[in-house]
C-alpha atoms as a PDB file:
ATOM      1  CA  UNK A   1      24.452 -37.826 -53.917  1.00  0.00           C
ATOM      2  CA  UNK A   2      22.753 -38.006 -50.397  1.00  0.00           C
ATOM      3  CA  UNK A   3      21.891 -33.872 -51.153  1.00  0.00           C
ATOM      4  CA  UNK A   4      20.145 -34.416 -53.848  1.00  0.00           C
ATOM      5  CA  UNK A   5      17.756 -38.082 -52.653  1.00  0.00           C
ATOM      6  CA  UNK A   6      17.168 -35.155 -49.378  1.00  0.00           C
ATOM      7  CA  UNK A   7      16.533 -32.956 -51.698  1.00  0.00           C
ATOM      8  CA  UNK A   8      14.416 -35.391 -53.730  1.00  0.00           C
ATOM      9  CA  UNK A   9      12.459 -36.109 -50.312  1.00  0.00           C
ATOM     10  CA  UNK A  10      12.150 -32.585 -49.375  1.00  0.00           C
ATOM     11  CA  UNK A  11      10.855 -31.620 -52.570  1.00  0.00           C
ATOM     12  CA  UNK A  12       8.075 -35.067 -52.768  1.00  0.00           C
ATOM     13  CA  UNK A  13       6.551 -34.161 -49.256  1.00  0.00           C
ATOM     14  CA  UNK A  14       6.333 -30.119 -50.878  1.00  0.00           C
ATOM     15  CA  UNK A  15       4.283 -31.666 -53.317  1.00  0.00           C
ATOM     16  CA  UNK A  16       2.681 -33.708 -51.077  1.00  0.00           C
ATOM     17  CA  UNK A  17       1.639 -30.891 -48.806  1.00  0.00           C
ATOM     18  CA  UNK A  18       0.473 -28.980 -52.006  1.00  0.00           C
ATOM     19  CA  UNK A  19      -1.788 -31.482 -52.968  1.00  0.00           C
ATOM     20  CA  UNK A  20      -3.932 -32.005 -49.917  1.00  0.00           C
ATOM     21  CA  UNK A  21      -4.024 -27.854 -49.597  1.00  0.00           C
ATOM     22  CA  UNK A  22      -5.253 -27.713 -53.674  1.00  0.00           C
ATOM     23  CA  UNK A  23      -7.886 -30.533 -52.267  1.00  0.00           C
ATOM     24  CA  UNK A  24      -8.902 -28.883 -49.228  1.00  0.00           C
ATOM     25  CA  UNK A  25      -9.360 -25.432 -51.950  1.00  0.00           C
ATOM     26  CA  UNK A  26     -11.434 -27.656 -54.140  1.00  0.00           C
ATOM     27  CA  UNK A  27     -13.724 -28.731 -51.644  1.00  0.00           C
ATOM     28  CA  UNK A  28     -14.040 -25.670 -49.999  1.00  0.00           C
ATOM     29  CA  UNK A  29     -15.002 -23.908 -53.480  1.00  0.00           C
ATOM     30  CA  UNK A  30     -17.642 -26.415 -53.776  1.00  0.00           C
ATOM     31  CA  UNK A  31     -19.116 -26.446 -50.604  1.00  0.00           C
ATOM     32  CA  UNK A  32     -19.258 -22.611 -51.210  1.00  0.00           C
ATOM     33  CA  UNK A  33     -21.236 -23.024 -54.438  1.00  0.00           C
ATOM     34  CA  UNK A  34     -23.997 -24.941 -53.442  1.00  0.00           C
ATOM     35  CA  UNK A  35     -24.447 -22.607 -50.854  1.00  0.00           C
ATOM     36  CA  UNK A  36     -24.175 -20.556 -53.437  1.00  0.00           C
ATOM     37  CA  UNK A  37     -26.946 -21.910 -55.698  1.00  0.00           C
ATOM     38  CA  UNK A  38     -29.237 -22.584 -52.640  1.00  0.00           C
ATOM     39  CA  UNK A  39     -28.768 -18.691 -51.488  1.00  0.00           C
ATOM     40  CA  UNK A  40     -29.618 -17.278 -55.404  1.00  0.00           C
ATOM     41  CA  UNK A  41     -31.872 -19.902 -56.020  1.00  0.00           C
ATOM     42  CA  UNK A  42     -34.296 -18.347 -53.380  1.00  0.00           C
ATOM     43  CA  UNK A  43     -34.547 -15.177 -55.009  1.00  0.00           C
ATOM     44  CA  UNK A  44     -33.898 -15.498 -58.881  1.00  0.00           C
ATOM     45  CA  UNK A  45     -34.806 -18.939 -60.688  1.00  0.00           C
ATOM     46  CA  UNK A  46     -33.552 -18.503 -64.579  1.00  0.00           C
ATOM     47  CA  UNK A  47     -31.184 -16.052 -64.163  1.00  0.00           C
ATOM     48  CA  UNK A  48     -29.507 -17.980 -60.794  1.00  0.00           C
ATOM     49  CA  UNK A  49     -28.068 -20.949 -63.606  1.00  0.00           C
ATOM     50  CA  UNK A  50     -26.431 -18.430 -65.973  1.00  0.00           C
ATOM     51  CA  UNK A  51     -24.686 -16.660 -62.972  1.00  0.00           C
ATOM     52  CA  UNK A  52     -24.027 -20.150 -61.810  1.00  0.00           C
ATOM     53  CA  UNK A  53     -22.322 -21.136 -65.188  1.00  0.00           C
ATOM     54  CA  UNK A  54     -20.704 -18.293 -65.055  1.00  0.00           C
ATOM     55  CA  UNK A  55     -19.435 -18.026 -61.750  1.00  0.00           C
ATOM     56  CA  UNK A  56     -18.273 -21.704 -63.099  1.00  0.00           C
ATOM     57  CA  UNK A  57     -16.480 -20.919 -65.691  1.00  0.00           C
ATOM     58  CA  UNK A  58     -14.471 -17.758 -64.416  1.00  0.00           C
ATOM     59  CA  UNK A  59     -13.313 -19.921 -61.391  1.00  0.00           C
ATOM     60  CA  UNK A  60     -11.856 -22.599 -63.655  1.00  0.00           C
ATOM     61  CA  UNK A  61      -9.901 -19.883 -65.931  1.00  0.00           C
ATOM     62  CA  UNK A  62      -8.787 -18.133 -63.004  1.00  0.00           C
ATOM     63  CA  UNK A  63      -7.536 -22.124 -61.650  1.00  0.00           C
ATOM     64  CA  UNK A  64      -5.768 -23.125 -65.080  1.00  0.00           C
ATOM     65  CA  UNK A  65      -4.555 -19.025 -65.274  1.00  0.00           C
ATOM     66  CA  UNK A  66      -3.051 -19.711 -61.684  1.00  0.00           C
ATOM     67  CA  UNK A  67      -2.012 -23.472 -62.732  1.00  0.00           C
ATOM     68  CA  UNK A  68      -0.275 -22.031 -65.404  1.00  0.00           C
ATOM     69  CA  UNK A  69       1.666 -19.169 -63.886  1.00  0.00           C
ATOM     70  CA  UNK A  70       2.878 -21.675 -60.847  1.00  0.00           C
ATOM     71  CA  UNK A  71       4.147 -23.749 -63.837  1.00  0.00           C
ATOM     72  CA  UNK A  72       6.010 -20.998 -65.390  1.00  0.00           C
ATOM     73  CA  UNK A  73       7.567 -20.209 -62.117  1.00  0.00           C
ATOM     74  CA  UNK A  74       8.693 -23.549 -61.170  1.00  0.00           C
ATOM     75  CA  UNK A  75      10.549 -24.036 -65.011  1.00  0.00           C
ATOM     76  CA  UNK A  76      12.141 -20.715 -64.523  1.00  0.00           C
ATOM     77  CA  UNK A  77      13.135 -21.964 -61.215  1.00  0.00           C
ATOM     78  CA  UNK A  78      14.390 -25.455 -62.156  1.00  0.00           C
ATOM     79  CA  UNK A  79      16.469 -23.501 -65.341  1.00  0.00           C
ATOM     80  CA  UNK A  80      18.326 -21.287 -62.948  1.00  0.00           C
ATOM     81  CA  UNK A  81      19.650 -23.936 -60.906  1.00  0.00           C
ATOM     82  CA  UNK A  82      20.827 -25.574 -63.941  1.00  0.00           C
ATOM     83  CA  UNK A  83      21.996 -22.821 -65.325  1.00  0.00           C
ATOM     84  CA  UNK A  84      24.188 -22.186 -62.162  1.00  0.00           C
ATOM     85  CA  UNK A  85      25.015 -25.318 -61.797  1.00  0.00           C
ATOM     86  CA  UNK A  86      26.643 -24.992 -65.345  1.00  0.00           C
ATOM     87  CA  UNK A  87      28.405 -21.902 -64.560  1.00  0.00           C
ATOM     88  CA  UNK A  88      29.575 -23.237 -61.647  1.00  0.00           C
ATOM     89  CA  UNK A  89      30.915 -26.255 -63.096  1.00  0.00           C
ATOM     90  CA  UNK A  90      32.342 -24.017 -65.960  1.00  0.00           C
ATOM     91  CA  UNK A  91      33.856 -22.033 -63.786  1.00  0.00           C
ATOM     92  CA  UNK A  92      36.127 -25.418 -61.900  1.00  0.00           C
ATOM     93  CA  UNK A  93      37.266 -26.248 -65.223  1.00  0.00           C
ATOM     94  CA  UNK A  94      38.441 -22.936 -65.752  1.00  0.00           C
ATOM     95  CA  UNK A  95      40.378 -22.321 -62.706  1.00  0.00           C
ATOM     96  CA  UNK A  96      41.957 -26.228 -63.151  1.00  0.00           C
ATOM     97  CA  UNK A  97      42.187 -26.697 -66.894  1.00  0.00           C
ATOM     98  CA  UNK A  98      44.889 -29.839 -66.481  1.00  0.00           C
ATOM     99  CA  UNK A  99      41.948 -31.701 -64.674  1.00  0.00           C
ATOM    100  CA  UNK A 100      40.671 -32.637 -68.183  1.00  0.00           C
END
């Protein structure tokens, strides 16, 4: 039981950590953007807010893309440790089926 509320902790400061470094991204992509606009808006004026908008909108498929593939990874993740745990489990009850 005290593995798995370490385990619990361990895994809460993880996401912890993760946060501030997806905030610290975020603000960093922004920041980079207006400098962005500022930069393009010297030298092009209507075709700076279509790049913009599109610069916009890849950035936030490539986010939910990479959102989406971390997600994958940690449910693949979570089902092999269960599925382990199972086999492991399975496996005690086979080697001491009078335990029942």
């Amino acid at each position: 039981m005290s593995s798995l509320l370490q385990e619990n902790d361990n895994l809460r400061s993880t996401v912890e950590l993760l946060n501030v470094r997806l905030s610290s991204i975020n603000e960093i992509l922004s920041i980079q953007e207006k400098e962005l606009m500022k930069f393009q808006s010297k030298f092009t004026k209507d075709a700076g807010n279509k790049q913009d908008g599109l610069l916009t909108k890849w950035r936030e498929k490539v986010f939910a893309l990479l959102v989406q593939l971390k997600s994958q990874e940690i449910i693949h993740e979570k089902e092999e440790r269960k599925e382990r745990a199972q086999v492991k489990h399975l496996m005690k009850e086979w080697r001491n089926p009078s335990k029942k």
